[in-house]
ModelCIF file with pLDDT and N, C-alpha, C, O atoms, coordinates in Angstrom:
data_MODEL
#
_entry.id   MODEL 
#
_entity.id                         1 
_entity.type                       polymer 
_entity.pdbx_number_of_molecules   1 
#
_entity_poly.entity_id                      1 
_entity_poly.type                           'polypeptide(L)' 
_entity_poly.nstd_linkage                   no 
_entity_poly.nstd_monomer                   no 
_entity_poly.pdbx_seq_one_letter_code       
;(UNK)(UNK)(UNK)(UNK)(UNK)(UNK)(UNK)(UNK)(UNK)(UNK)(UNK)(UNK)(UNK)(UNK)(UNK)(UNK)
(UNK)(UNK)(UNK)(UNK)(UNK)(UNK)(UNK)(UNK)(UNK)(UNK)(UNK)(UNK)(UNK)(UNK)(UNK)(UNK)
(UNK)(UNK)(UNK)(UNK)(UNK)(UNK)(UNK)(UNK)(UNK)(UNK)(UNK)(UNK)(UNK)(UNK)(UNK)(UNK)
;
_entity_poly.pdbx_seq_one_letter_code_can   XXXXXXXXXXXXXXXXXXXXXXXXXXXXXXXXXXXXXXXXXXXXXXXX 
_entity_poly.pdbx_strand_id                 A 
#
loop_
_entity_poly_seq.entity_id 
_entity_poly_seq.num 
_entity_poly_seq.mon_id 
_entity_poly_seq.hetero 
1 1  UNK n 
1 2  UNK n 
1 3  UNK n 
1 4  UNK n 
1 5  UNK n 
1 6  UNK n 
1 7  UNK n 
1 8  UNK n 
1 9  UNK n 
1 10 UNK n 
1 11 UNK n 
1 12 UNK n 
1 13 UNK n 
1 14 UNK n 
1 15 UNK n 
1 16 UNK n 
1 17 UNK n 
1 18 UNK n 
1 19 UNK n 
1 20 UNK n 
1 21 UNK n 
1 22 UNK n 
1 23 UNK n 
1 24 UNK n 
1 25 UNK n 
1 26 UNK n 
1 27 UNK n 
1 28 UNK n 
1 29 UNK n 
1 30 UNK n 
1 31 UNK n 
1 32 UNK n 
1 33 UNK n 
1 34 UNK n 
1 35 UNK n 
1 36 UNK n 
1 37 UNK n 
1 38 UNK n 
1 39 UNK n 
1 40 UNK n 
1 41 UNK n 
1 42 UNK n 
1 43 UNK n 
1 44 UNK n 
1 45 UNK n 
1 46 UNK n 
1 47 UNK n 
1 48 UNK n 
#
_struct_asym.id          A 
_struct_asym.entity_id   1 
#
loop_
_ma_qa_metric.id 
_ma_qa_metric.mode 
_ma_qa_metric.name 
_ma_qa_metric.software_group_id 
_ma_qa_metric.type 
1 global pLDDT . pLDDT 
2 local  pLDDT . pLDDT 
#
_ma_qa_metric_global.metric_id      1 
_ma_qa_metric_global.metric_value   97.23 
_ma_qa_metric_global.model_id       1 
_ma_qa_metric_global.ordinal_id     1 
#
loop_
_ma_qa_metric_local.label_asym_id 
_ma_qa_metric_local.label_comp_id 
_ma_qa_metric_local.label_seq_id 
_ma_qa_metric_local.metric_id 
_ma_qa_metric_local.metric_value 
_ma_qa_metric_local.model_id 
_ma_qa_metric_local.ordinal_id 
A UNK 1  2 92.00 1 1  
A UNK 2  2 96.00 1 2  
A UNK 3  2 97.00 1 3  
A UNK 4  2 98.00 1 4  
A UNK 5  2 98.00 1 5  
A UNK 6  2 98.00 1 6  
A UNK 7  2 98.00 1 7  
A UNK 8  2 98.00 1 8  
A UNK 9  2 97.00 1 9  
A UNK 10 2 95.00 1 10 
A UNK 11 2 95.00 1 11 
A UNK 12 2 95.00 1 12 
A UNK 13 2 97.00 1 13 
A UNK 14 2 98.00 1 14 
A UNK 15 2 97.00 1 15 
A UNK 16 2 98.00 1 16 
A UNK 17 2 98.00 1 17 
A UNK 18 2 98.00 1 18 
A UNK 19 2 97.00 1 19 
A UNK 20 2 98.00 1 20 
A UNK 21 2 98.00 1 21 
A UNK 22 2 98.00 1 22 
A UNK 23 2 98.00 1 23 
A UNK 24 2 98.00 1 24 
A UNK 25 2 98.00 1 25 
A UNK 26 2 98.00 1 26 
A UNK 27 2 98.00 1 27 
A UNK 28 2 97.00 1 28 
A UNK 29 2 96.00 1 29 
A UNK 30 2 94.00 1 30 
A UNK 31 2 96.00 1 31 
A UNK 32 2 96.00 1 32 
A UNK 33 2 97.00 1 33 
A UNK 34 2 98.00 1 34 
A UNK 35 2 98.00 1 35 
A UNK 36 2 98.00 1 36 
A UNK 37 2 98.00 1 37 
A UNK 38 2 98.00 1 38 
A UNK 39 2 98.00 1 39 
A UNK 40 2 98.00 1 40 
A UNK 41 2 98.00 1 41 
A UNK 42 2 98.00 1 42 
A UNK 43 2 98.00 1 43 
A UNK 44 2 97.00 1 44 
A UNK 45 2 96.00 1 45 
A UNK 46 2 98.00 1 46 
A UNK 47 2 98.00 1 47 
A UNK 48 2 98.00 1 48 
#
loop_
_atom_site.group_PDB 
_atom_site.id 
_atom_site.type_symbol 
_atom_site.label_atom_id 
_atom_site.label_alt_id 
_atom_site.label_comp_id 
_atom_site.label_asym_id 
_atom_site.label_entity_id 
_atom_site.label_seq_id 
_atom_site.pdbx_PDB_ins_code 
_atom_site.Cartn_x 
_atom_site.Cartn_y 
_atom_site.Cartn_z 
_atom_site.occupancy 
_atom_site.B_iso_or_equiv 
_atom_site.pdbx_formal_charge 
_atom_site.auth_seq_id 
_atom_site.auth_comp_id 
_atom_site.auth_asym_id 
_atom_site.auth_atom_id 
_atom_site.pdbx_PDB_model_num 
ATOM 1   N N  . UNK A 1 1  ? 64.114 -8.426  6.757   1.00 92.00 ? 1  UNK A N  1 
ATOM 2   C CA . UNK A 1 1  ? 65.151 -9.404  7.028   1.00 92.00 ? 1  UNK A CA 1 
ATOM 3   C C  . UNK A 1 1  ? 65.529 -10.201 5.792   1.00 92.00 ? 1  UNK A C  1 
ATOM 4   O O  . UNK A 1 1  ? 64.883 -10.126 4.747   1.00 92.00 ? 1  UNK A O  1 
ATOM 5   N N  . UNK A 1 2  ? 66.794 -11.103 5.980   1.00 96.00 ? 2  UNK A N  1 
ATOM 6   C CA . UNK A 1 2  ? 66.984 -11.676 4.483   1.00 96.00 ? 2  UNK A CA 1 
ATOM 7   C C  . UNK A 1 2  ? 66.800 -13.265 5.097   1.00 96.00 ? 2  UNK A C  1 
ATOM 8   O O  . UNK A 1 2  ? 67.183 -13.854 6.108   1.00 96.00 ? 2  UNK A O  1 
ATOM 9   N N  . UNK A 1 3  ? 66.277 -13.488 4.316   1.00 97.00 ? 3  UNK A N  1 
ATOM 10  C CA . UNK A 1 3  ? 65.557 -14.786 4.388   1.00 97.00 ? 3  UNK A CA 1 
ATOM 11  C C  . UNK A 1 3  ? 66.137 -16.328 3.214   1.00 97.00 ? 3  UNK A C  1 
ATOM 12  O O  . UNK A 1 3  ? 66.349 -16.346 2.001   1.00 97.00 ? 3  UNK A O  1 
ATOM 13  N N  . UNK A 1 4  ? 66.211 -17.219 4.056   1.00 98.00 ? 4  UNK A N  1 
ATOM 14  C CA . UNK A 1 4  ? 66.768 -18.522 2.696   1.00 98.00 ? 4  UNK A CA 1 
ATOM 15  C C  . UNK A 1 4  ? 65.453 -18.471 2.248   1.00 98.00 ? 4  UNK A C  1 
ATOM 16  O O  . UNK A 1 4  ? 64.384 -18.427 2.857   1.00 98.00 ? 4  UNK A O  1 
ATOM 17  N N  . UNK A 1 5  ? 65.785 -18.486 0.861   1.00 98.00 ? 5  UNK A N  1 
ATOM 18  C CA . UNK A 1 5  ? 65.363 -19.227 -0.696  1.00 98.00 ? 5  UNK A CA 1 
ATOM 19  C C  . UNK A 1 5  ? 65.721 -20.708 -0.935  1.00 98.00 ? 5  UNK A C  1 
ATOM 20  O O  . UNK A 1 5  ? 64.894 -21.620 -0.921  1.00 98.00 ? 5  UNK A O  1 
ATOM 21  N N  . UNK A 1 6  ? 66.699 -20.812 -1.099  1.00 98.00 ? 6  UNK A N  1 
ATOM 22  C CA . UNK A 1 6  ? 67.200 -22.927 -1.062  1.00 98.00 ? 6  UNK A CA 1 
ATOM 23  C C  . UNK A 1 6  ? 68.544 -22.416 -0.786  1.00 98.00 ? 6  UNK A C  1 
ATOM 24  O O  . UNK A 1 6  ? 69.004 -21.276 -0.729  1.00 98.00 ? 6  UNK A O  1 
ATOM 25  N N  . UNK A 1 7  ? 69.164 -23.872 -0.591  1.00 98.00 ? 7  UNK A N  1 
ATOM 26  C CA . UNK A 1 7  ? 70.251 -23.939 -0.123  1.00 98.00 ? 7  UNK A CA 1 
ATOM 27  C C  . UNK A 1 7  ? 70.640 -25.513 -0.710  1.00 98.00 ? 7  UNK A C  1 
ATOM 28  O O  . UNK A 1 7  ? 69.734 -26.153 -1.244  1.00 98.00 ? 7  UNK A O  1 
ATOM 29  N N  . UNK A 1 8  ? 72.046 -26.127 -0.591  1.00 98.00 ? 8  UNK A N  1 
ATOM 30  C CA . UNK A 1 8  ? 72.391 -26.875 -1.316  1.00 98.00 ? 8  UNK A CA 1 
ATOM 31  C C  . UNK A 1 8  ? 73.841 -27.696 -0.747  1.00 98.00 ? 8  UNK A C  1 
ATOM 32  O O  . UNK A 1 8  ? 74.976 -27.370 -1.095  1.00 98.00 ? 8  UNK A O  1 
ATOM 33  N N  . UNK A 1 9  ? 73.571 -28.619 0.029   1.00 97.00 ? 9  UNK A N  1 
ATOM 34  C CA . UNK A 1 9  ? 74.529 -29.096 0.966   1.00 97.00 ? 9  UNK A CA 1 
ATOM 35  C C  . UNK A 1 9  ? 76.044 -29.616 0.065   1.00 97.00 ? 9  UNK A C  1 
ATOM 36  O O  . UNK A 1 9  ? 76.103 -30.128 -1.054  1.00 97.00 ? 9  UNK A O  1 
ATOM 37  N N  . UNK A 1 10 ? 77.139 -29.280 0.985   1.00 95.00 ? 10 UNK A N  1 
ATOM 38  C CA . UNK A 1 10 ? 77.916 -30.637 0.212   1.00 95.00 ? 10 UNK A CA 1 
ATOM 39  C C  . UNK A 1 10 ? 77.837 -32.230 -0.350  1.00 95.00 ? 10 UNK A C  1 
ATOM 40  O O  . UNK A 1 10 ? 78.572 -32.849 -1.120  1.00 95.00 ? 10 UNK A O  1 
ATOM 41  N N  . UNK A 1 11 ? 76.686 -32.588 0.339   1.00 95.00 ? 11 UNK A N  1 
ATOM 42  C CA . UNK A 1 11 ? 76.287 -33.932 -0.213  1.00 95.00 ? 11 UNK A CA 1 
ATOM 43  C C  . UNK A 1 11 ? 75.247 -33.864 -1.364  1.00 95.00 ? 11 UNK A C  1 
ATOM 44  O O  . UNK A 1 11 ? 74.681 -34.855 -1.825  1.00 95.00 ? 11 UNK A O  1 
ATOM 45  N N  . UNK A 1 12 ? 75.055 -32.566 -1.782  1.00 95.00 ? 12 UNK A N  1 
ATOM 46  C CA . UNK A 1 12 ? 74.580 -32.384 -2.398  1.00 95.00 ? 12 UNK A CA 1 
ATOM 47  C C  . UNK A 1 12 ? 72.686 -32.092 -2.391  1.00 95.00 ? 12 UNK A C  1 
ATOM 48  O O  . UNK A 1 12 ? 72.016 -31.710 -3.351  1.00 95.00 ? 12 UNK A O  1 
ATOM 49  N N  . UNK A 1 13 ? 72.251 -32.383 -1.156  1.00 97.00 ? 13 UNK A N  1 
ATOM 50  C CA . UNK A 1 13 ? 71.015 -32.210 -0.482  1.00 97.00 ? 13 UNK A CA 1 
ATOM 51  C C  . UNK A 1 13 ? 70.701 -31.113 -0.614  1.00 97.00 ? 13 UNK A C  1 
ATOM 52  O O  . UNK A 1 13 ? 71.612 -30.331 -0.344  1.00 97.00 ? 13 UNK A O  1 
ATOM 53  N N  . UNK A 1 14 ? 69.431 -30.489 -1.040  1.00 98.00 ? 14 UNK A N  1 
ATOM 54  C CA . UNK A 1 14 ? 68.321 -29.550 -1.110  1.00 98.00 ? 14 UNK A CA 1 
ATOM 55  C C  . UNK A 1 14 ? 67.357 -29.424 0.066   1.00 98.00 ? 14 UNK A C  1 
ATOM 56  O O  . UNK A 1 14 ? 66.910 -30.312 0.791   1.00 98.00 ? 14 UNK A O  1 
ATOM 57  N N  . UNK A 1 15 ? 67.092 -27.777 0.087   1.00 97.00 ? 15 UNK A N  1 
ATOM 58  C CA . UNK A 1 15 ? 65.775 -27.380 0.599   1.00 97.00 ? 15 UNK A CA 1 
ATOM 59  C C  . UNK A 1 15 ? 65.627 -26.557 0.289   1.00 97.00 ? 15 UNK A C  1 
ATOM 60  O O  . UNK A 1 15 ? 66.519 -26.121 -0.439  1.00 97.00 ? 15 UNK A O  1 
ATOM 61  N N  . UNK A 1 16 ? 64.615 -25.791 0.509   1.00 98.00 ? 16 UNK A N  1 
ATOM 62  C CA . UNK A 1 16 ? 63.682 -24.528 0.079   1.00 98.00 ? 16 UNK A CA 1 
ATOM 63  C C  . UNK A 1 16 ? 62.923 -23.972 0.502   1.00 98.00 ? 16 UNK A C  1 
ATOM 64  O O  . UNK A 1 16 ? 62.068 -24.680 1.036   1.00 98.00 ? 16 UNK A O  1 
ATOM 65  N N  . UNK A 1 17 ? 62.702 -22.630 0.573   1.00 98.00 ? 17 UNK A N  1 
ATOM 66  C CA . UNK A 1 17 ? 61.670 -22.202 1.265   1.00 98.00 ? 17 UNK A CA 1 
ATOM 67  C C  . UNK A 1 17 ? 60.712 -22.495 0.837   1.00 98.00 ? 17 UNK A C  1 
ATOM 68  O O  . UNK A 1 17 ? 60.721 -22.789 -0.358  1.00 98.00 ? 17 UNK A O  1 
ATOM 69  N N  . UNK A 1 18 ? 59.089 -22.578 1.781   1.00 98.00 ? 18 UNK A N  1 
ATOM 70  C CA . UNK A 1 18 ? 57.942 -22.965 1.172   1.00 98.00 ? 18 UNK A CA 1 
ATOM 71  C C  . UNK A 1 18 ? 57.779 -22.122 -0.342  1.00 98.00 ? 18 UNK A C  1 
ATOM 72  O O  . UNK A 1 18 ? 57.603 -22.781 -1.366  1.00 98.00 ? 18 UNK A O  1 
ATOM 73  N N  . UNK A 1 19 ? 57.847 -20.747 -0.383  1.00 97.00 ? 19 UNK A N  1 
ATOM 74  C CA . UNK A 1 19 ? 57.464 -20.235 -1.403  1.00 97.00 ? 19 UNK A CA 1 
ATOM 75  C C  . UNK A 1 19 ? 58.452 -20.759 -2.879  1.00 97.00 ? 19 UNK A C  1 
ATOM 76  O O  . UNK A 1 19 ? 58.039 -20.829 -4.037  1.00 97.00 ? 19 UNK A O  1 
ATOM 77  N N  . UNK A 1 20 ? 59.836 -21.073 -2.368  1.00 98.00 ? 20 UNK A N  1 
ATOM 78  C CA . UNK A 1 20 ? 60.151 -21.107 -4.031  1.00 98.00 ? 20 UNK A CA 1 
ATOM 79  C C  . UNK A 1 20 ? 59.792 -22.696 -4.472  1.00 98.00 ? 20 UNK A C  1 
ATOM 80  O O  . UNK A 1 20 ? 60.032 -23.072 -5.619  1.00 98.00 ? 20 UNK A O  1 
ATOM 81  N N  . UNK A 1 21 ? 59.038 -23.842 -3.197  1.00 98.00 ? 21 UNK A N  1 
ATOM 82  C CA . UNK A 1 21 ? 59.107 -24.922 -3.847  1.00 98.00 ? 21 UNK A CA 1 
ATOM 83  C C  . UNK A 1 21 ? 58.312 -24.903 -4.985  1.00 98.00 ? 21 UNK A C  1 
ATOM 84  O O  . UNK A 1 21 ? 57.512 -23.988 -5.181  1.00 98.00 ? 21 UNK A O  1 
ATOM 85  N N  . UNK A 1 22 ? 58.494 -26.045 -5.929  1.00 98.00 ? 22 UNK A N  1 
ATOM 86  C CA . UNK A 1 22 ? 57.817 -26.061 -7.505  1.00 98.00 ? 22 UNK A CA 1 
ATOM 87  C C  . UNK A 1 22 ? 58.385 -24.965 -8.381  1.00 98.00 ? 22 UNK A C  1 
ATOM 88  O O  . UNK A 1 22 ? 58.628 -25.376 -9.515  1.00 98.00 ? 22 UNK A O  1 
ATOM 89  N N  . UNK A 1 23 ? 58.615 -23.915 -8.216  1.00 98.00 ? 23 UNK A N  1 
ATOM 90  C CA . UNK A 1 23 ? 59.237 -22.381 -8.636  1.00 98.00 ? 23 UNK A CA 1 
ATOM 91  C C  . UNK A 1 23 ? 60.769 -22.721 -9.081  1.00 98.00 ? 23 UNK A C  1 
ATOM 92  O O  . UNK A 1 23 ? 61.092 -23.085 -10.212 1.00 98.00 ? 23 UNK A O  1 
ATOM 93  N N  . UNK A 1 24 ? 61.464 -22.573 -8.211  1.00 98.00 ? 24 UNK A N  1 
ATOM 94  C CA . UNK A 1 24 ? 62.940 -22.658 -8.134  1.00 98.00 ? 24 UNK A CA 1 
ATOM 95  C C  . UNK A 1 24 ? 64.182 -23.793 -8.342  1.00 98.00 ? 24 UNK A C  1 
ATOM 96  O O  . UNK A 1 24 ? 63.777 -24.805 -7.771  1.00 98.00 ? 24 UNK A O  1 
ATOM 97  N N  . UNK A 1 25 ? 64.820 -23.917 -8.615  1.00 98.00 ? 25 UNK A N  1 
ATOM 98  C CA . UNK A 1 25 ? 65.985 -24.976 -8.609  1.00 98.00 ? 25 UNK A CA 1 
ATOM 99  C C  . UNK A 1 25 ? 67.195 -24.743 -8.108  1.00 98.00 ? 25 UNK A C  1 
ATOM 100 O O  . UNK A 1 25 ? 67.882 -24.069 -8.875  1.00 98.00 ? 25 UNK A O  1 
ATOM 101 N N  . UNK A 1 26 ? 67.759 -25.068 -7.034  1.00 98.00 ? 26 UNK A N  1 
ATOM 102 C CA . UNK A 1 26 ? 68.958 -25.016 -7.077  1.00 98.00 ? 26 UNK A CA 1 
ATOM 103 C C  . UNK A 1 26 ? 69.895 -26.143 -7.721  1.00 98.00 ? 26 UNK A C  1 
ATOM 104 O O  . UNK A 1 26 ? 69.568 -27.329 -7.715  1.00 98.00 ? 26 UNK A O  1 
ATOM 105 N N  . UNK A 1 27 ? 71.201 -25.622 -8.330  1.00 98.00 ? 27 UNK A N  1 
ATOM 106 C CA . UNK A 1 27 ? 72.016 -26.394 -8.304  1.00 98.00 ? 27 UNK A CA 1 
ATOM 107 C C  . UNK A 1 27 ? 73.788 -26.455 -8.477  1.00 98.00 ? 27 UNK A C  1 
ATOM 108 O O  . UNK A 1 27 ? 74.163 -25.356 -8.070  1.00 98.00 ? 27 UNK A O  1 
ATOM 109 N N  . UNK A 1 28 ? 74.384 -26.850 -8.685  1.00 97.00 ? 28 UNK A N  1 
ATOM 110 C CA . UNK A 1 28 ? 75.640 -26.648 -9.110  1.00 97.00 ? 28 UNK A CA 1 
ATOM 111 C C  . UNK A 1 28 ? 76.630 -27.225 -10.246 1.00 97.00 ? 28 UNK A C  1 
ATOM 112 O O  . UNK A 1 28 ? 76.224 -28.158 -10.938 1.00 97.00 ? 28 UNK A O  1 
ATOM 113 N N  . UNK A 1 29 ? 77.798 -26.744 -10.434 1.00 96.00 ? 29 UNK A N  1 
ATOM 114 C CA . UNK A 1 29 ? 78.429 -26.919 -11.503 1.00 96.00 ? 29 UNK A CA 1 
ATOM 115 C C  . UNK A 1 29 ? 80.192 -26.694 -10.455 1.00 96.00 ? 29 UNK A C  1 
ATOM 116 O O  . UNK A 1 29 ? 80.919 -25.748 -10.152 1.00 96.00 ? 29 UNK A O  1 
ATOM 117 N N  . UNK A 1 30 ? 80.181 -27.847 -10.287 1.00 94.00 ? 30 UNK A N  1 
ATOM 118 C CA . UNK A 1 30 ? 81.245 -28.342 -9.356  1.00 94.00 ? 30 UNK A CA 1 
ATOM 119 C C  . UNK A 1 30 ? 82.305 -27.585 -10.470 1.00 94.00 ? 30 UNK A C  1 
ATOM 120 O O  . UNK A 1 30 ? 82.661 -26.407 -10.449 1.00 94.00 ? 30 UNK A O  1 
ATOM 121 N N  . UNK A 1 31 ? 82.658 -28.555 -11.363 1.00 96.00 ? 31 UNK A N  1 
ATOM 122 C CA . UNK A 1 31 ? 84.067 -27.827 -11.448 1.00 96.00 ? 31 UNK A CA 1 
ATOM 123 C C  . UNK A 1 31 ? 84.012 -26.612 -12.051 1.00 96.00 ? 31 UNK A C  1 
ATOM 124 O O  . UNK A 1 31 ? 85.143 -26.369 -12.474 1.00 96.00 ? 31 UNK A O  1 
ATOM 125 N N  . UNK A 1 32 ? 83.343 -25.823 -12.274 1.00 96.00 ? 32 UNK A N  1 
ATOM 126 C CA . UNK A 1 32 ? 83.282 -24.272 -12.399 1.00 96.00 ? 32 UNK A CA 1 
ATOM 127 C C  . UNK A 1 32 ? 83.209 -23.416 -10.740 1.00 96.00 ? 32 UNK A C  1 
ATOM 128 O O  . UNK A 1 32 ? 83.516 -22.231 -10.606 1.00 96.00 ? 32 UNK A O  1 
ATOM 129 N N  . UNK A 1 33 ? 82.834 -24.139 -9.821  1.00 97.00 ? 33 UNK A N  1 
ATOM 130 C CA . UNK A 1 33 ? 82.885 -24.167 -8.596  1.00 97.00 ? 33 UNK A CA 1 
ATOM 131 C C  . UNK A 1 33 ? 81.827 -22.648 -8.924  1.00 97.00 ? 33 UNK A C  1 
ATOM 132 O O  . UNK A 1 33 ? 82.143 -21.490 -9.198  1.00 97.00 ? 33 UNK A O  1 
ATOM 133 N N  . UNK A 1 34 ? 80.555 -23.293 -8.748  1.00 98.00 ? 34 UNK A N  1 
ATOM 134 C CA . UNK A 1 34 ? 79.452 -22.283 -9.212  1.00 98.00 ? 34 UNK A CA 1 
ATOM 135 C C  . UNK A 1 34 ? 77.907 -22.594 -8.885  1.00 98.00 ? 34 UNK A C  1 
ATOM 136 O O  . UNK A 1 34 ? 77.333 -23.307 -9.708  1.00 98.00 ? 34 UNK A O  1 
ATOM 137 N N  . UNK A 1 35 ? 77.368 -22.262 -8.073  1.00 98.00 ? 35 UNK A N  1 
ATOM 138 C CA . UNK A 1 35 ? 75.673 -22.389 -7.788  1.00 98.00 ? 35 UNK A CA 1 
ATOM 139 C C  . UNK A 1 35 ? 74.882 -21.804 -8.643  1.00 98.00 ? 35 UNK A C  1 
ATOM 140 O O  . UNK A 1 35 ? 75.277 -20.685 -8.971  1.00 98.00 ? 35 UNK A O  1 
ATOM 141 N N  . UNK A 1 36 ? 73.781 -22.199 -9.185  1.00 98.00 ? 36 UNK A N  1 
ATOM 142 C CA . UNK A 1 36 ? 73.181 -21.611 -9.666  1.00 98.00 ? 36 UNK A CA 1 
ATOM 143 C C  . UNK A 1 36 ? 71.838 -21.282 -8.662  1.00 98.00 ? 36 UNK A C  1 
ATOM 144 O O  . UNK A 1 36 ? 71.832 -21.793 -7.542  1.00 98.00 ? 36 UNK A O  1 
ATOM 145 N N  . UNK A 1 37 ? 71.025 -20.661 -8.970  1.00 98.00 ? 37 UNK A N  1 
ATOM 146 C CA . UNK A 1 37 ? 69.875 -20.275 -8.472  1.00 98.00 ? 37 UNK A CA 1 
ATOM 147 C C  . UNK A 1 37 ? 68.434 -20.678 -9.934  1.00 98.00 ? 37 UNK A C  1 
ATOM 148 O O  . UNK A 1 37 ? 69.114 -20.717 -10.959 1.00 98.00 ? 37 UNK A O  1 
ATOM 149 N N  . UNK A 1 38 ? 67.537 -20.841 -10.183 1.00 98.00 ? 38 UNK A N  1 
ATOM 150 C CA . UNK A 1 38 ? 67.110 -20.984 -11.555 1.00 98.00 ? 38 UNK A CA 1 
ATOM 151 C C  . UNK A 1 38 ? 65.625 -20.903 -11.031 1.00 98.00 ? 38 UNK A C  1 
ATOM 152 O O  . UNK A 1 38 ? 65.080 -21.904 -10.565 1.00 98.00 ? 38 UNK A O  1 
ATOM 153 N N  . UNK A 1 39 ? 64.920 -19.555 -11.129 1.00 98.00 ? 39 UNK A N  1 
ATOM 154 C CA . UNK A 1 39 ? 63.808 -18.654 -10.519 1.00 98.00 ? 39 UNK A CA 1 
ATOM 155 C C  . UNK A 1 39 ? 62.723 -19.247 -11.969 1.00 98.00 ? 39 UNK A C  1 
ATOM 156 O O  . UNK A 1 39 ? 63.238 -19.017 -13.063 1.00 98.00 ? 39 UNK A O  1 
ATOM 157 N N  . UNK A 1 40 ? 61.309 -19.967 -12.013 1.00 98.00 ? 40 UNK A N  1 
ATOM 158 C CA . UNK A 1 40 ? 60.326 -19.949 -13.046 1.00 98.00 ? 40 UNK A CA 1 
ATOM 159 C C  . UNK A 1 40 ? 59.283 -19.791 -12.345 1.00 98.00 ? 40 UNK A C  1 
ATOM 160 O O  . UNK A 1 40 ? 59.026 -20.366 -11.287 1.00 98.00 ? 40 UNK A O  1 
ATOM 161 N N  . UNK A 1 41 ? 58.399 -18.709 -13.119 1.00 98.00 ? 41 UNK A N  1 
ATOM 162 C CA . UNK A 1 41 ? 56.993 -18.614 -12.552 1.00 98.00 ? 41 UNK A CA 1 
ATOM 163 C C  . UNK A 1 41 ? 57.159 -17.648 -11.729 1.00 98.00 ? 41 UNK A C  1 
ATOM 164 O O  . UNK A 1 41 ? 56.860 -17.826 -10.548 1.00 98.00 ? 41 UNK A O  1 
ATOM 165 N N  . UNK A 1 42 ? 57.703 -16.336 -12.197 1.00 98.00 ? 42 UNK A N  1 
ATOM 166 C CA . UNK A 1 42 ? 58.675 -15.170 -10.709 1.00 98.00 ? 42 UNK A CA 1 
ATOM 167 C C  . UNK A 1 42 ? 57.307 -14.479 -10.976 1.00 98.00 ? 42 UNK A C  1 
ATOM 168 O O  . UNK A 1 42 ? 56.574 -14.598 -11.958 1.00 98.00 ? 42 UNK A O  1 
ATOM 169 N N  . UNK A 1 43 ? 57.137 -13.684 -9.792  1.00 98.00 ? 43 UNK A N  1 
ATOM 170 C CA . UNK A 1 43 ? 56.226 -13.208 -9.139  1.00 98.00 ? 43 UNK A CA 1 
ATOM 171 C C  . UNK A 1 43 ? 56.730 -11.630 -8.380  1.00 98.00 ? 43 UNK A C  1 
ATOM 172 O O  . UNK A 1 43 ? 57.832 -11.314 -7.932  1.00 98.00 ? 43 UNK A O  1 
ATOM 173 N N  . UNK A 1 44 ? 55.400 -10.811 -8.457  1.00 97.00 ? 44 UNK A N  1 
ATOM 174 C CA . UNK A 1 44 ? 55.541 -9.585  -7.537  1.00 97.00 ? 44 UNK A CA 1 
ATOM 175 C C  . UNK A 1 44 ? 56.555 -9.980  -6.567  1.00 97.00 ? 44 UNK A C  1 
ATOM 176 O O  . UNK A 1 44 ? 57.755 -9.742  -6.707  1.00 97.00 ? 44 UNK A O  1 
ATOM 177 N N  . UNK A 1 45 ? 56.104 -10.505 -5.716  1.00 96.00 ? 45 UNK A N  1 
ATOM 178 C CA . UNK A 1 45 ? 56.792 -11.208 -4.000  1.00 96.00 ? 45 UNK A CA 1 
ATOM 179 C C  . UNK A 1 45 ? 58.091 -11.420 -4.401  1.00 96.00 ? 45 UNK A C  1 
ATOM 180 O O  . UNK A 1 45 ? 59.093 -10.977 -3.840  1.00 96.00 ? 45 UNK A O  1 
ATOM 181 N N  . UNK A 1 46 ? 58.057 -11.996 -5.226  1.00 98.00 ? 46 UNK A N  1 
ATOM 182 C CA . UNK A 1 46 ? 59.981 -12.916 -5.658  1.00 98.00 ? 46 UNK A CA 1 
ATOM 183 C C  . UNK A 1 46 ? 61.222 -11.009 -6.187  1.00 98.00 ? 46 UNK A C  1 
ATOM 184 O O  . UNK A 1 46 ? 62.361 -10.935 -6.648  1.00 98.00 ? 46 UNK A O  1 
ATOM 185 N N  . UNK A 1 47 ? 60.302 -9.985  -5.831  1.00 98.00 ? 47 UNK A N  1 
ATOM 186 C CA . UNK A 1 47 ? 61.403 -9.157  -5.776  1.00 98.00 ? 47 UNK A CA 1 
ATOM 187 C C  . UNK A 1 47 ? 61.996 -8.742  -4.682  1.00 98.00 ? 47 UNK A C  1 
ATOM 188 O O  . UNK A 1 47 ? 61.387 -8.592  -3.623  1.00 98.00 ? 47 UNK A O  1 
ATOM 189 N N  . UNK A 1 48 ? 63.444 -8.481  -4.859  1.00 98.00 ? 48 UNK A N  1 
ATOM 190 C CA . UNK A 1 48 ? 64.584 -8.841  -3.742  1.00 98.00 ? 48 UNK A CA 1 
ATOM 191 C C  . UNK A 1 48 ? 65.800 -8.777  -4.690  1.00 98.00 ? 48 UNK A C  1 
ATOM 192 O O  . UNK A 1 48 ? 66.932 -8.993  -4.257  1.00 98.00 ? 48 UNK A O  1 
#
């Protein structure tokens, strides 16, 4: 199944799955109108 990693509200609010917390960042770049994803510390598991 495909499963959330983080996600990133219009108010700008975060969450994450247990596994990418400490690991991962989400964030954005409004006027490029662009999310990033930003994966450290990737792991066997983190392939997908």
């Amino acid at each position: 199944q495909r499963d959330l990693v983080a996600r990133i509200s219009v108010g700008g609010s975060t969450n994450y799955a247990d596994s990418a917390k400490g690991r991962f960042t989400i964030s954005r770049d409004n006027a490029a109108n662009t999310v990033y994803l930003q994966m450290n510390g990737l792991k066997s598991e983190d392939t997908a």
